[in-house]
Structures are given as C-alpha cells and as structure tokens.
Protein backbone atom coordinates (compact mmCIF):
# COMPACT_ATOMS: atom_id res chain seq x y z
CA UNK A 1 6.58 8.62 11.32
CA UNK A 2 9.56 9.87 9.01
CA UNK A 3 6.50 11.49 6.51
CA UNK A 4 5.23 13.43 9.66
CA UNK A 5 9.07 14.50 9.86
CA UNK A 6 9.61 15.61 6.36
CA UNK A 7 6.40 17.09 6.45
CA UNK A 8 7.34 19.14 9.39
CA UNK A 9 10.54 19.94 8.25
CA UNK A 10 9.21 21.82 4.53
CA UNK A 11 6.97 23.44 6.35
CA UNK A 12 9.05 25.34 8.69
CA UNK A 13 11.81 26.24 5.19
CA UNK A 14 8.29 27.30 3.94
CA UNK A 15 7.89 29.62 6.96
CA UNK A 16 11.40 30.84 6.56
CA UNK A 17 11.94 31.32 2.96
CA UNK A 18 8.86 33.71 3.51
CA UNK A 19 10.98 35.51 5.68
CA UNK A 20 14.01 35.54 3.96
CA UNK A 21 13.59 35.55 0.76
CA UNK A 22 14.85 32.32 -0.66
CA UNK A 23 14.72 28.47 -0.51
CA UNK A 24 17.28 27.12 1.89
CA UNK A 25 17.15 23.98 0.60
CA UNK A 26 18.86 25.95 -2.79
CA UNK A 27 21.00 29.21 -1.96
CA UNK A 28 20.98 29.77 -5.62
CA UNK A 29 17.22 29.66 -6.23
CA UNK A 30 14.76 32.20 -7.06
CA UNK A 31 11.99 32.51 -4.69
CA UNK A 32 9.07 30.05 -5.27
CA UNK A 33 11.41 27.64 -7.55
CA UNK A 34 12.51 23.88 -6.63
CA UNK A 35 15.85 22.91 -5.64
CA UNK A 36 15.46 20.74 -8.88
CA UNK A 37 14.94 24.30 -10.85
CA UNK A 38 11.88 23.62 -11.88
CA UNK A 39 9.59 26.21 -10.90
CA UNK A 40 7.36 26.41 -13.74
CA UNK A 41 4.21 25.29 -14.70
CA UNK A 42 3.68 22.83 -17.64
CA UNK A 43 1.13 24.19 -20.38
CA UNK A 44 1.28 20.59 -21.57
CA UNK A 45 -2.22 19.17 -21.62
CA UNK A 46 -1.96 17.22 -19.25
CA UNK A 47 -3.41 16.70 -15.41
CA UNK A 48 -1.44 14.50 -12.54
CA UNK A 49 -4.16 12.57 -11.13
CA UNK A 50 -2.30 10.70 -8.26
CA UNK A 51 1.36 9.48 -7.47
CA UNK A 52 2.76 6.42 -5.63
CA UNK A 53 6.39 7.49 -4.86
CA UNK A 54 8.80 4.58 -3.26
CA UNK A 55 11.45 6.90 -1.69
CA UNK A 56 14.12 3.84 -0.83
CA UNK A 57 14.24 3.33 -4.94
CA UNK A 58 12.83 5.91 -7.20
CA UNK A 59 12.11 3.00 -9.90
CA UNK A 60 9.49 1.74 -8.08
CA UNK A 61 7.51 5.46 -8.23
CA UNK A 62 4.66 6.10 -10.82
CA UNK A 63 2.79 8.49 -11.73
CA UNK A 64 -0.89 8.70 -12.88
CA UNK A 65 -1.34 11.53 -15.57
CA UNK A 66 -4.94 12.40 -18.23
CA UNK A 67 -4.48 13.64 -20.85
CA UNK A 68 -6.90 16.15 -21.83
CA UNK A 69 -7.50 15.07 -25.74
CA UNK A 70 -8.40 11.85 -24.62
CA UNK A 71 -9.22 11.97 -21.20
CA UNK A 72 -7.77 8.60 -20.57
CA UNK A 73 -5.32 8.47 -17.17
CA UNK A 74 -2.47 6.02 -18.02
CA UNK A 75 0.56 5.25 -15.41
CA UNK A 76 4.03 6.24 -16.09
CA UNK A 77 7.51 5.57 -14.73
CA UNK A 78 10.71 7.53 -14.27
CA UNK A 79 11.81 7.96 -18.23
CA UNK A 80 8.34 7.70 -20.13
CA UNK A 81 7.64 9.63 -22.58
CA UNK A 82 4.68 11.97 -21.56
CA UNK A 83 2.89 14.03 -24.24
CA UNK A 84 6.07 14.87 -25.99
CA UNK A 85 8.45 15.36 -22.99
CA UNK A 86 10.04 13.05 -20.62
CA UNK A 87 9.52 12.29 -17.30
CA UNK A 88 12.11 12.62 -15.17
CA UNK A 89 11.22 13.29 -11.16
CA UNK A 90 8.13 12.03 -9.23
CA UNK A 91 7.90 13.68 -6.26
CA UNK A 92 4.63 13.06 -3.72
CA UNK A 93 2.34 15.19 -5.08
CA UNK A 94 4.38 16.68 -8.32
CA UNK A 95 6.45 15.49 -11.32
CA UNK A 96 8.52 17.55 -13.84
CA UNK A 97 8.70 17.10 -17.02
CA UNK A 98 11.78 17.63 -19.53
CA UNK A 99 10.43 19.80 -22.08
CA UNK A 100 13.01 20.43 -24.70
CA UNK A 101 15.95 21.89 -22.64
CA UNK A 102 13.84 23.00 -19.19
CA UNK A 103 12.38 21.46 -16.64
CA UNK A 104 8.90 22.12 -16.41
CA UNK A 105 6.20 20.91 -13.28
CA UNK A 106 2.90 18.86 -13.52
CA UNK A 107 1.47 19.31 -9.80
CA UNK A 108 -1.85 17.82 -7.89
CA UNK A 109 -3.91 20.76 -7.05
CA UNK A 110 -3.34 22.15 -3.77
CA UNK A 111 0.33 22.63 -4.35
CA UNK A 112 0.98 26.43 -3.87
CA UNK A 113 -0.84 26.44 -0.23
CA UNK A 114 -4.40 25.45 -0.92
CA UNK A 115 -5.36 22.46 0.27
CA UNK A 116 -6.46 19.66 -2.17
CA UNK A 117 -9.88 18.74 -2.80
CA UNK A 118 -10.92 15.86 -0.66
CA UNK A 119 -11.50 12.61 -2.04
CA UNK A 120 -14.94 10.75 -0.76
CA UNK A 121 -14.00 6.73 0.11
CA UNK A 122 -14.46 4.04 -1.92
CA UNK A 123 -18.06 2.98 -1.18
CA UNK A 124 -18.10 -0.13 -0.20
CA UNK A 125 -16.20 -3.34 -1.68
CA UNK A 126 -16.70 -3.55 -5.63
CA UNK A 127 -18.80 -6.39 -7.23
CA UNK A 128 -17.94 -8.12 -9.51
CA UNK A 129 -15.57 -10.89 -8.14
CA UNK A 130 -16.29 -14.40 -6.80
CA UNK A 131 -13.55 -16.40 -5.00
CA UNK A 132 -13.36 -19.75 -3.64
CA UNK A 133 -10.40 -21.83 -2.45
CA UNK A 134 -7.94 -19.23 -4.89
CA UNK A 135 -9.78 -19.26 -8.21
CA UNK A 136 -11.72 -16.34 -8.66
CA UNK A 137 -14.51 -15.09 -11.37
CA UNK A 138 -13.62 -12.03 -12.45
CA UNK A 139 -15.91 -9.42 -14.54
CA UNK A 140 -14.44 -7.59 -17.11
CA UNK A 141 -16.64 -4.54 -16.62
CA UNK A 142 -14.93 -4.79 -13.43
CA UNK A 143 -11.46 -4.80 -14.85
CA UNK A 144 -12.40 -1.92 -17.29
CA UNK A 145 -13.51 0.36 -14.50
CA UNK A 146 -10.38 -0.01 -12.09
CA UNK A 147 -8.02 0.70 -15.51
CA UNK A 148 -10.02 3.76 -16.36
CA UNK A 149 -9.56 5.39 -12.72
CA UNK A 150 -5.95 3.69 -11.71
CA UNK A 151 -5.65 6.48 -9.34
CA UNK A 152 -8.79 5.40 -7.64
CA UNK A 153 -6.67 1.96 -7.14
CA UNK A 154 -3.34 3.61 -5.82
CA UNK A 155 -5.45 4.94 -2.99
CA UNK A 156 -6.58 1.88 -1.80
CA UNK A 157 -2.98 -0.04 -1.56
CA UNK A 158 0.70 1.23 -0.54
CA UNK A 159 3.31 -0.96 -2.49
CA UNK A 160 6.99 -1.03 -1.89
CA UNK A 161 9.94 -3.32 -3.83
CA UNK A 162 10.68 -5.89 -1.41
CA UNK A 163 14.06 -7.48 -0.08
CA UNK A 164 14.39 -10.00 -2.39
CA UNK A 165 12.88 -8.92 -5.47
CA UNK A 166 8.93 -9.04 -6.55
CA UNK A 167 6.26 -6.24 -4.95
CA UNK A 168 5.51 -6.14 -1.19
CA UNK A 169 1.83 -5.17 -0.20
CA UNK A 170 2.10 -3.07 2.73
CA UNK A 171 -1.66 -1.86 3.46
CA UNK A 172 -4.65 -3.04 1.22
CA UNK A 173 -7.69 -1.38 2.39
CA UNK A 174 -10.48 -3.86 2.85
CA UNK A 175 -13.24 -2.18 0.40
CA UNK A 176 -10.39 -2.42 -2.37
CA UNK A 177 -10.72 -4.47 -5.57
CA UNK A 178 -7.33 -5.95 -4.46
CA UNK A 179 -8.34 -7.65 -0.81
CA UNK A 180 -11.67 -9.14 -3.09
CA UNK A 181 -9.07 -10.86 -5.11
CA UNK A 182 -7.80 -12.32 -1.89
CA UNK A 183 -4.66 -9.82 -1.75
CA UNK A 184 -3.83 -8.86 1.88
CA UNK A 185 -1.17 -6.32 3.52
CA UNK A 186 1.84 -8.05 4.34
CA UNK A 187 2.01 -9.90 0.85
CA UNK A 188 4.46 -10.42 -1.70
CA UNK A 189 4.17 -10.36 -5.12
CA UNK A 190 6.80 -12.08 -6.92
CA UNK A 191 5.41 -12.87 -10.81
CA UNK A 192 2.42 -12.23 -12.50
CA UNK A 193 1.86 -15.59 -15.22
CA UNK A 194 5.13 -16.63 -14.30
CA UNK A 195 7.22 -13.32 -15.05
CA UNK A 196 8.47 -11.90 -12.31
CA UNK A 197 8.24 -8.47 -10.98
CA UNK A 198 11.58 -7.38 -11.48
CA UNK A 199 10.11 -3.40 -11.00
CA UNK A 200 8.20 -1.36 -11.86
CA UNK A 201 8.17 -1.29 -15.72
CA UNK A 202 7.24 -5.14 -15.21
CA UNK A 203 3.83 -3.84 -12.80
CA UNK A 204 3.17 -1.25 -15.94
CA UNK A 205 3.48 -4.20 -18.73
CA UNK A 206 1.35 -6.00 -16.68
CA UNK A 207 -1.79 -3.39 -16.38
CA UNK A 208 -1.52 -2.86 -19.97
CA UNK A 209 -2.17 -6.87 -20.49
CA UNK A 210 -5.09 -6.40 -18.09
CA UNK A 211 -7.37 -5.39 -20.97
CA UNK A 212 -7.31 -8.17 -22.64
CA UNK A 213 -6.65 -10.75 -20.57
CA UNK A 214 -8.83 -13.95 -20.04
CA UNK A 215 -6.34 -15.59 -16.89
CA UNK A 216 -3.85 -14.67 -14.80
CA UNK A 217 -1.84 -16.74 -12.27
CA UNK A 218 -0.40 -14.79 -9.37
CA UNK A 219 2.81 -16.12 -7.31
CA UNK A 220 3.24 -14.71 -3.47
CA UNK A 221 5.11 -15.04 -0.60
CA UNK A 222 2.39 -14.33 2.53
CA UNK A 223 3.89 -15.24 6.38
CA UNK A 224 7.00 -17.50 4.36
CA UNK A 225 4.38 -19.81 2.47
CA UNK A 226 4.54 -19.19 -1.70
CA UNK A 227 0.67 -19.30 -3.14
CA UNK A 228 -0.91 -18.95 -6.21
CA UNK A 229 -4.53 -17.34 -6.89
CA UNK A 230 -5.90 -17.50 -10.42
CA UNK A 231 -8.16 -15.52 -12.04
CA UNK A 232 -10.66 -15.73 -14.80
CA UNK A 233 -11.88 -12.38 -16.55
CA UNK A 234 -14.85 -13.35 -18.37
C-alpha cells in the first residue's frame, strides 16, 4: 500500500511541475532534474537491467547493470565501482553514478513517461534441480543460466534485511529457481556455509562463489524452527 502512495504522490508533483515550472520536491532545481541534481544521462556504457531497492536500509539495495563490452550483467551495491565511476544512489527504477565531480543517471527504460517494455513470465519452473528430504542435485548449467540473467532472478523474489540480522524472503514466486530449492516466502536466511548474512555485500560475495561452487549449506529461520538445505552443483 505505501508504493501505491508514493506512486500517487510523484505523479501528481509530475502534473504540477508541468504547470509550474519546477520540481517541488527541489525549489532550486531546473526543470526535468532530480532533487539529488542529477538530471543527466550517463554516456557510460552501461545499461541498468533491474533494481531491488530496500527503502528501510539503503545497504540492502542492488543494482543489476551490463556492460556493453562484455555484455555480462553483474550486481552492485551502494559504493561499487561501476565502469570507472561510483555508485552512489539506487533508486526503483534509476541509479546515479559519480562521474568525476557530477552526478550522472543510469535509468530502466521507460523513465521520462514511456512506459517500460513488458517482461513475459518465467515459463514454467526451471529444470534442473532434484530435492529430497533437504539435499538437493543441482545442475550447473542451471547455476550458469540464473548468474548470466540475475535480473531474471530479482523478479521472481522480494528480499528485505530482517529484525535480527540474516535475509528475510518475503514473496518467492512458485516457478522460481529459488522455491525448487525448497526456499519459501516467509523465510529467513541467516548464513550461507556458515557465514552469515550480515548485508548485502555478504549476498554479493556469495553469488560470485556460485560459479564455482560444488556445495553449499544454507541456515534459516522458517515459522521459529532453524533448518538447513544442502546443495550439490554437479
């Protein structure tokens, strides 16, 4: 409910800055910039693929950016370095970017009024994985898929830091990768082969290992009972 209320209230400082003139969010901005000041467009070569923003504690928020001389989409956190500049603002469908001395803005398309492309549903859930009794078979073709879209995998889940420390599962989707690995909404994640998820640079570490990884032991908290599921990548 408070999205449909923030949502509601841009909108209508949309509607009036068109009649006014200026952002009322910023009496000192120039028409069409952010009360952050960044109102321009990176010509960094780069492309914001998705963005999972935790508004109670900014760093929790990632971003998933390409880069277009590789064309690989790697996750970043507040204070990464991003093709030369630094990132220093996720927003919900935006991030800017300290380039040298300005602020500069990497945005989903859609951004200026448009509305974004639509985005077809995962079809069906993924092969690949075979549980029983919390041990689960895992292919790495599998693994190497969900890494190389990791935007694909933010839409599927909404994650939040929970009371307490480690990373609360608030809706898994049923056809996602994560509920096949026995993952449901309502979980909590607190440590990934024994490290815990302290935040969010621990969750980045961790998807970085995934490559290469041959087992991993999760530790949750689901309805006040801890469990562990393990995991074989072969």
């Amino acid at each position: 409910m408070q999205w449909l209320v923030v949502l509601a209230v841009f909108a209508n400082a949309k509607a009036v800055e068109t009649i006014v003139g200026r952002n009322i969010f910023c009496s000192g901005c120039e028409r069409g910039a952010t009360a952050g000041g960044a109102g321009v467009r990176t010509s960094l070569p780069l492309e914001l693929v998705s963005t999972m923003r935790c508004p109670s504690d900014e760093r929790w928020s990632v971003a998933v950016i390409l880069s277009t001389a590789d064309h690989v989409p790697r996750m970043y956190a507040r204070g990464s370095s991003v093709g030369g500049a630094e990132l220093v603002r996720i927003g919900a469908r935006r991030v800017e970017l300290r380039v040298g001395e300005r602020l500069e803005v990497l945005a989903l398309e859609g951004l200026d009024g448009a509305p974004p492309p639509s985005q077809p549903p995962p079809a069906g859930a993924p092969t690949g994985i075979a549980c029983s009794a919390g041990h689960c078979q895992v292919d790495r073709a599998l693994v190497q898929r969900v890494l190389a879209d990791p935007g694909a995998l933010a839409a599927t889940v909404r994650v939040a830091p929970a009371t307490g420390g480690g990373l609360a599962l608030l809706a898994v989707r049923p056809d996602s990768p994560l509920f096949q690995l026995g993952l449901r909404s309502g979980d909590r994640v607190r440590a990934v082969n024994h490290v815990p998820l302290a935040g969010v640079d621990e969750m980045l570490q961790l998807l970085a290992q995934l490559r290469n990884a041959t087992n991993l032991s999760v530790e949750l908290e689901r309805q006040g009972q801890r469990q562990t599921l393990d995991y074989q990548i072969r």
